[in-house]
C-alpha atoms as a PDB file:
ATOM      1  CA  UNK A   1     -20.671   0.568   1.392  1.00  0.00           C
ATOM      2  CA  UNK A   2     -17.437  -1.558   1.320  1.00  0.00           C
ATOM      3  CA  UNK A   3     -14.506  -2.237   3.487  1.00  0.00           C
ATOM      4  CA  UNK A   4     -11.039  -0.196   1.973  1.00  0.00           C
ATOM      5  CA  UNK A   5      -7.427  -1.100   3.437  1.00  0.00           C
ATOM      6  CA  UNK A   6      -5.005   1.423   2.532  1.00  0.00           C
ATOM      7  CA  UNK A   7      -1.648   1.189   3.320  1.00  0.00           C
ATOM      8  CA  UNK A   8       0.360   4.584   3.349  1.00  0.00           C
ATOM      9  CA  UNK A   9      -2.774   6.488   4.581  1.00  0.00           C
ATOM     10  CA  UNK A  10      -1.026   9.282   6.627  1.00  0.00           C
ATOM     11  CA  UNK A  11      -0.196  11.469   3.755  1.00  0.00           C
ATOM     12  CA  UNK A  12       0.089  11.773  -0.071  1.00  0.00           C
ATOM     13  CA  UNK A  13      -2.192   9.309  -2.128  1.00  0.00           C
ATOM     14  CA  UNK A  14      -2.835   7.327   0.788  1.00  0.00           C
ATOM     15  CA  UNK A  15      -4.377  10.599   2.981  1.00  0.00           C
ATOM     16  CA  UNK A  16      -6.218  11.666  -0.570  1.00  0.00           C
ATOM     17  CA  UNK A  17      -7.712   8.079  -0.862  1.00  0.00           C
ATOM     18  CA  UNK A  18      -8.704   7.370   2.567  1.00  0.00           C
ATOM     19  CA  UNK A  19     -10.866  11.110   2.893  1.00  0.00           C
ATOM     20  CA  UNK A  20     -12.277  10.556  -0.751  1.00  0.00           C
ATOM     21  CA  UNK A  21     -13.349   7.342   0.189  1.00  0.00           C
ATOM     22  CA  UNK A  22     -14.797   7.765   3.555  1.00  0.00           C
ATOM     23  CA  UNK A  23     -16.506  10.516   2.675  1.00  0.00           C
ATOM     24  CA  UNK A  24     -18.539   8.616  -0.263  1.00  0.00           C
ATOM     25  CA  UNK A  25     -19.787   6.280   2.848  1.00  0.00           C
ATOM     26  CA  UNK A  26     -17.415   3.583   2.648  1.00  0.00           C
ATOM     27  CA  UNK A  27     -15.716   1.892   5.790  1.00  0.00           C
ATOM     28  CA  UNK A  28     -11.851   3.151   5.352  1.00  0.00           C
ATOM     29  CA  UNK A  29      -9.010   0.838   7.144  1.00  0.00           C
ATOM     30  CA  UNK A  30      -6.017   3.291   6.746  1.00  0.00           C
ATOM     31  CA  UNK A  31      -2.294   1.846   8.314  1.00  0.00           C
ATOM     32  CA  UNK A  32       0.488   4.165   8.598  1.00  0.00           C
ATOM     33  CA  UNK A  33       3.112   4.573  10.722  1.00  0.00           C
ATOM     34  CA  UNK A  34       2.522   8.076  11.894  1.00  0.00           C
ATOM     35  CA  UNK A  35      -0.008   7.699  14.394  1.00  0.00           C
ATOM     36  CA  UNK A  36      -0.680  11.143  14.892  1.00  0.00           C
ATOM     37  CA  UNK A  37      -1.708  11.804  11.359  1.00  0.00           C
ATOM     38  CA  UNK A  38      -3.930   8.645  11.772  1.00  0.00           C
ATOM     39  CA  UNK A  39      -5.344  10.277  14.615  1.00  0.00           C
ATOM     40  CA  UNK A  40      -6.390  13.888  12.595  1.00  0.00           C
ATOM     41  CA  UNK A  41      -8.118  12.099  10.068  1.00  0.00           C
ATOM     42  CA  UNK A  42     -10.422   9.935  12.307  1.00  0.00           C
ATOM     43  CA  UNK A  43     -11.294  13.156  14.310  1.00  0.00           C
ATOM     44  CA  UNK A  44     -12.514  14.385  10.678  1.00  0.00           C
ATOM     45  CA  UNK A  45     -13.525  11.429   8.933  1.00  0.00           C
ATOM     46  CA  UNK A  46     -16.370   9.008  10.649  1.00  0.00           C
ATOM     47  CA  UNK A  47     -15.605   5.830   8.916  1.00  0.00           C
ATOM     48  CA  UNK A  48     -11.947   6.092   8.939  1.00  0.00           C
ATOM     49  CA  UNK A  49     -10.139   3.705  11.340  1.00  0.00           C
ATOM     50  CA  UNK A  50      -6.421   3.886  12.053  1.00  0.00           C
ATOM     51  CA  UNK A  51      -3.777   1.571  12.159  1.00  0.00           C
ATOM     52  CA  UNK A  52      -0.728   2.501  13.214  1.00  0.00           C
ATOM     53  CA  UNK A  53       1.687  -0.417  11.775  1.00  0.00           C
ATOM     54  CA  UNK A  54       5.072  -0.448   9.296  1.00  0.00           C
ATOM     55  CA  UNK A  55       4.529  -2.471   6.416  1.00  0.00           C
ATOM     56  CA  UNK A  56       7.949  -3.227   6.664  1.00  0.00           C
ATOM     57  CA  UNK A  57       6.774  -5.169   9.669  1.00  0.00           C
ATOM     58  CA  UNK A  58       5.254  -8.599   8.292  1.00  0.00           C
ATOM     59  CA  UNK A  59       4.286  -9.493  12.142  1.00  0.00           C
ATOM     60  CA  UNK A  60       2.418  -6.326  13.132  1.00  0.00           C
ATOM     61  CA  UNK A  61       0.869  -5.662   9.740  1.00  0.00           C
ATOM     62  CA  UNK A  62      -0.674  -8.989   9.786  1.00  0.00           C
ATOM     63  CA  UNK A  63      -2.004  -8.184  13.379  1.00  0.00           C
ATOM     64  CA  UNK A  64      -3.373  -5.110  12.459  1.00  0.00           C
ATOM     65  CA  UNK A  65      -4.621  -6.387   9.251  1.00  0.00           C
ATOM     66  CA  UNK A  66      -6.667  -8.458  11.681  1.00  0.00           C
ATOM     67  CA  UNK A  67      -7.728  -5.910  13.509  1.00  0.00           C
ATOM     68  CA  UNK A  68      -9.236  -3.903  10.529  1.00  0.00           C
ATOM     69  CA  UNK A  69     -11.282  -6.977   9.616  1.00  0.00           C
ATOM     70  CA  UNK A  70     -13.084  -7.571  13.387  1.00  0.00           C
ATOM     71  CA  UNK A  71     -14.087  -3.952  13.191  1.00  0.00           C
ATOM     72  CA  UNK A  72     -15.007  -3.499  10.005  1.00  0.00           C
ATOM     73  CA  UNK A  73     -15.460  -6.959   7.709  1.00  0.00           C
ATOM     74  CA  UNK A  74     -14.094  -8.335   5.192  1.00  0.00           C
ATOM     75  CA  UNK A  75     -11.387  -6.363   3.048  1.00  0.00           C
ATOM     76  CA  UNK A  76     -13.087  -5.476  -0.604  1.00  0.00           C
ATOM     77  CA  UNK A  77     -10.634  -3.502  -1.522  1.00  0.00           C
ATOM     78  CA  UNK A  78      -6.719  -3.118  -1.195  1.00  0.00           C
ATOM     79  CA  UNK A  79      -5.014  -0.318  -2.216  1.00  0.00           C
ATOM     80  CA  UNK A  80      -1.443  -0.928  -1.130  1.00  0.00           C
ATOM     81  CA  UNK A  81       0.358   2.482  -1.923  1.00  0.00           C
ATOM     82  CA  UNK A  82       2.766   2.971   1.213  1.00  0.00           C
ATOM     83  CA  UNK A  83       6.101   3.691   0.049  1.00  0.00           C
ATOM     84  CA  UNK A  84       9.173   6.121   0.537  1.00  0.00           C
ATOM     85  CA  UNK A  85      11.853   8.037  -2.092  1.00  0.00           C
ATOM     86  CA  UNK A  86      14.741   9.507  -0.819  1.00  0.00           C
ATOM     87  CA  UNK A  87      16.959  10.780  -3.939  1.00  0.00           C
ATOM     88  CA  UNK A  88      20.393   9.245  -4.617  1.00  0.00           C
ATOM     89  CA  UNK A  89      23.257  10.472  -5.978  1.00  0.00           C
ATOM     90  CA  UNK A  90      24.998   7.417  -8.065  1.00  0.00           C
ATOM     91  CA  UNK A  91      28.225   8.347  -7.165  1.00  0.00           C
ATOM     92  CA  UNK A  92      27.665   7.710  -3.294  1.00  0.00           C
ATOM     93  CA  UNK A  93      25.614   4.672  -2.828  1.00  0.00           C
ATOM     94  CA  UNK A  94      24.566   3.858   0.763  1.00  0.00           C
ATOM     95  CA  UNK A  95      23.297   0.301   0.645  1.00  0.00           C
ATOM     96  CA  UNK A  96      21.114   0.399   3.558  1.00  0.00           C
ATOM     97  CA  UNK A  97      19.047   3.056   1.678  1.00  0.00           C
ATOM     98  CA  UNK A  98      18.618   0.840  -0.929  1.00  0.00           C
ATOM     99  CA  UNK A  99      18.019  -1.685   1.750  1.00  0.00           C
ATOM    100  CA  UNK A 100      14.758   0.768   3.336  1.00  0.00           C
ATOM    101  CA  UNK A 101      13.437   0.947  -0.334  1.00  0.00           C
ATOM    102  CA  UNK A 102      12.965  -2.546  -0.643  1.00  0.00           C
ATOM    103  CA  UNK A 103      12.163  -3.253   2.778  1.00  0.00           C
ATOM    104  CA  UNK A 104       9.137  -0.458   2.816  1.00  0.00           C
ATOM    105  CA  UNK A 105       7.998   0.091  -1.108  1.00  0.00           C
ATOM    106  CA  UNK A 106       8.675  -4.034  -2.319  1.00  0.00           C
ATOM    107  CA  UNK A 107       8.241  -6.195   0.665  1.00  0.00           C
ATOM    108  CA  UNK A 108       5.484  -3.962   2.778  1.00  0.00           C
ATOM    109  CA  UNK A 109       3.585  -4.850  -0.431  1.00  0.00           C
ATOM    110  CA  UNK A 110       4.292  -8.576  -0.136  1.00  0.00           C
ATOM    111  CA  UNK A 111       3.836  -8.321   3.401  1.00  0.00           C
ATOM    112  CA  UNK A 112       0.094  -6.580   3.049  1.00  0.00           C
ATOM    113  CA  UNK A 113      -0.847  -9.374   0.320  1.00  0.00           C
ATOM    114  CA  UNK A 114       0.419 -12.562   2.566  1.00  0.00           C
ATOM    115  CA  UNK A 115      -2.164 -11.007   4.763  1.00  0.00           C
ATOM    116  CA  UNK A 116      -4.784 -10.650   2.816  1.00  0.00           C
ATOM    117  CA  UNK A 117      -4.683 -12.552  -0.174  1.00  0.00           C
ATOM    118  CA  UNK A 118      -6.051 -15.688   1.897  1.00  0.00           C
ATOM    119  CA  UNK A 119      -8.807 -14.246   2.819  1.00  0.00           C
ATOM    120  CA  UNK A 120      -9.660 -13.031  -0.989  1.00  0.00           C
ATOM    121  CA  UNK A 121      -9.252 -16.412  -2.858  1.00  0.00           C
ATOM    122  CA  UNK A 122     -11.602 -18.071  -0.113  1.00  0.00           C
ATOM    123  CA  UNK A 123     -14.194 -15.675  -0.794  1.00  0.00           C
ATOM    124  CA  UNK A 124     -13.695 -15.807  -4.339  1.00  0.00           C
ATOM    125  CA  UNK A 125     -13.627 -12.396  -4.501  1.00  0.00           C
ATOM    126  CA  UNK A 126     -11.614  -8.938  -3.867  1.00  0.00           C
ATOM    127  CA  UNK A 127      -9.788  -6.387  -5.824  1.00  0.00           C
ATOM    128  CA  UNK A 128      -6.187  -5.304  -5.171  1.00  0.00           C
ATOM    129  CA  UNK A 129      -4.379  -1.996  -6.299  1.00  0.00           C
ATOM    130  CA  UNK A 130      -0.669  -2.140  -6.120  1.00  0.00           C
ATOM    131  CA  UNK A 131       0.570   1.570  -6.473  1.00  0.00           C
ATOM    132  CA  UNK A 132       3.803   1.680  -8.341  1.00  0.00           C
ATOM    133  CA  UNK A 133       5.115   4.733 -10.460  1.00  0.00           C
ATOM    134  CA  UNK A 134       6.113   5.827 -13.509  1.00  0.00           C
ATOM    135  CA  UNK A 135       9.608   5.187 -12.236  1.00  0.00           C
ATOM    136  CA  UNK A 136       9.143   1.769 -12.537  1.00  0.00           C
ATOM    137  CA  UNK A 137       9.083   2.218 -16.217  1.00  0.00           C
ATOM    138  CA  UNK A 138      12.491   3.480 -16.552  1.00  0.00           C
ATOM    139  CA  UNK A 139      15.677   4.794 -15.153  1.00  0.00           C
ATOM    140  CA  UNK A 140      15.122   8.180 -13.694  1.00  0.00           C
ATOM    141  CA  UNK A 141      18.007  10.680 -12.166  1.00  0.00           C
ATOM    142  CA  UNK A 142      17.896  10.436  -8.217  1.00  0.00           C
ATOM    143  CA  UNK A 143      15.952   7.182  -8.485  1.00  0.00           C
ATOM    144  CA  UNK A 144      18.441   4.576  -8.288  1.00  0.00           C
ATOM    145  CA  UNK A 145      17.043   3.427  -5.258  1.00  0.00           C
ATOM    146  CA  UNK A 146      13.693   3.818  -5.424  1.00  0.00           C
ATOM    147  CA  UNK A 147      13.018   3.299  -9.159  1.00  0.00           C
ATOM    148  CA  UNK A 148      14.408  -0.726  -8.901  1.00  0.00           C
ATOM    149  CA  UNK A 149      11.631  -1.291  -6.536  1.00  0.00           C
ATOM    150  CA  UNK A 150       8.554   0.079  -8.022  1.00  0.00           C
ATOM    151  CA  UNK A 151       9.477  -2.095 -11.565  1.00  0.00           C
ATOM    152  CA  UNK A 152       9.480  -5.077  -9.039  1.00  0.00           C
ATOM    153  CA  UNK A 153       6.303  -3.903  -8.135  1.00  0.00           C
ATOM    154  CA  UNK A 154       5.374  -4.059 -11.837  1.00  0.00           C
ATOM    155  CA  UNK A 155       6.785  -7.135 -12.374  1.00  0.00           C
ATOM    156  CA  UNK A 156       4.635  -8.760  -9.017  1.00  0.00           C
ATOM    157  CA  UNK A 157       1.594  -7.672  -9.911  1.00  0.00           C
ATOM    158  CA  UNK A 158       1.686  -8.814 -13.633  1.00  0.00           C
ATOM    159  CA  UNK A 159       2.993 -12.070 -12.374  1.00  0.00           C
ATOM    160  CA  UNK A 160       0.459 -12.535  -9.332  1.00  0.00           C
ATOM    161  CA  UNK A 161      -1.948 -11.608 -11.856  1.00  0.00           C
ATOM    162  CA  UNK A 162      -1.899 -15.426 -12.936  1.00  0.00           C
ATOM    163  CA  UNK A 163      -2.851 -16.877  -9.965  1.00  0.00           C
ATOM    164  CA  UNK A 164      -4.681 -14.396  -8.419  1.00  0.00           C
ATOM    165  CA  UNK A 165      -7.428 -14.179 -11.533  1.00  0.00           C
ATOM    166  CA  UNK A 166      -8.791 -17.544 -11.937  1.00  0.00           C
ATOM    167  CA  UNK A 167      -9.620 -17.357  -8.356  1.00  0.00           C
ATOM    168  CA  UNK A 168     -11.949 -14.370  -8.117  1.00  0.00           C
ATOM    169  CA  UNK A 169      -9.157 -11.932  -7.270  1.00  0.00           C
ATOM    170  CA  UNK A 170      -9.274  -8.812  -9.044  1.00  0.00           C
ATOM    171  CA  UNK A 171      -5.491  -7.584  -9.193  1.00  0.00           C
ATOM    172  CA  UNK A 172      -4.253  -4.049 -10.227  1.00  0.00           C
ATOM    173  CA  UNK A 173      -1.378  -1.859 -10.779  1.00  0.00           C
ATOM    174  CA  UNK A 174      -1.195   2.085 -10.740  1.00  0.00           C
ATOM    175  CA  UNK A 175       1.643   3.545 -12.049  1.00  0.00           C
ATOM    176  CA  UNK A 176       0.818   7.628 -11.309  1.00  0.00           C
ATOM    177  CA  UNK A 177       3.396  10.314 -12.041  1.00  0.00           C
ATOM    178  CA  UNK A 178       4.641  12.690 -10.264  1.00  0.00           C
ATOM    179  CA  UNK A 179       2.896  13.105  -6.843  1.00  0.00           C
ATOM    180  CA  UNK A 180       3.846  16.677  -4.545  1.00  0.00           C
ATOM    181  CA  UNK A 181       3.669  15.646  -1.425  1.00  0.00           C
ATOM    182  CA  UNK A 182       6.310  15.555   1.937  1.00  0.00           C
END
């Protein structure tokens, strides 16, 4: 029995993960931001715990980050998949869309592993799954905005990968394809 944080744990992957995983008897940390879906899956899920927090939010992930270790120990595994799409049209670009792509998909990662990185390379130990996409690969239509940060996501990982390695850090990246969800 080990202690999961996933980011993004309200719906999608993240919802998937956290039920899968609590239900094979392992303590689940799940952060979202909408607290209500939190909620519904620790009424059905024993070990999950909920976190309501925006990754986008160094501050109050850290603090909840926190939180999810008092309860439940150490972090053993990260799987930091929270992360929005809105499609884009090229030929009207709204920079502060661009803006809440980076600030939720690229730094709510970086955010998540100032948090918990520390902890990982003391204990010599820990494994970390950054989910990216298959959008990070390439230029996709209606992905101008969220494409750029998931091959920054790419590009972190493989670079973190480095540092992270020699010290007992196990460091990931998942690059699945198309995902239905809201």
């Amino acid at each position: 029995m080990g202690h999961y944080l996933i980011t993004g744990a309200s719906s999608g992957i993240g919802a998937a993960l956290s039920t899968y995983l609590a239900k094979a008897d392992h303590q689940v940390s799940g952060i979202a931001r909408r607290k209500n879906c939190l909620a519904d899956l620790s009424k059905v899920l024993d070990l999950f715990h909920g976190y309501p927090a925006d990754v986008g939010d160094q501050k109050a992930l850290r603090n909840v980050i926190r939180k999810a270790v008092i309860k439940s120990g150490r972090i053993e595994v990260a799987i930091l998949n929270a992360g929005i799409y809105q499609p884009q049209d090229g030929t009207h670009i709204d920079p502060k869309i661009y803006e809440n792509h980076m600030t939720i998909n690229y730094l709510g990662v970086v955010n998540a592993l100032a948090a918990i990185i520390p902890d990982m390379v003391q204990a010599q130990s820990g494994h970390i799954a950054i989910v990216s996409s298959v959008a990070g690969w390439r230029g996709l239509p209606k992905s101008s905005a969220y494409g750029p940060t998931k091959a920054a996501l790419i590009s972190l990982a493989e670079s973190l990968y480095f540092d992270l390695q020699p010290n007992g850090v196990k460091l990931q990246i998942i690059c699945p394809g198309f995902v239905e969800s809201e």
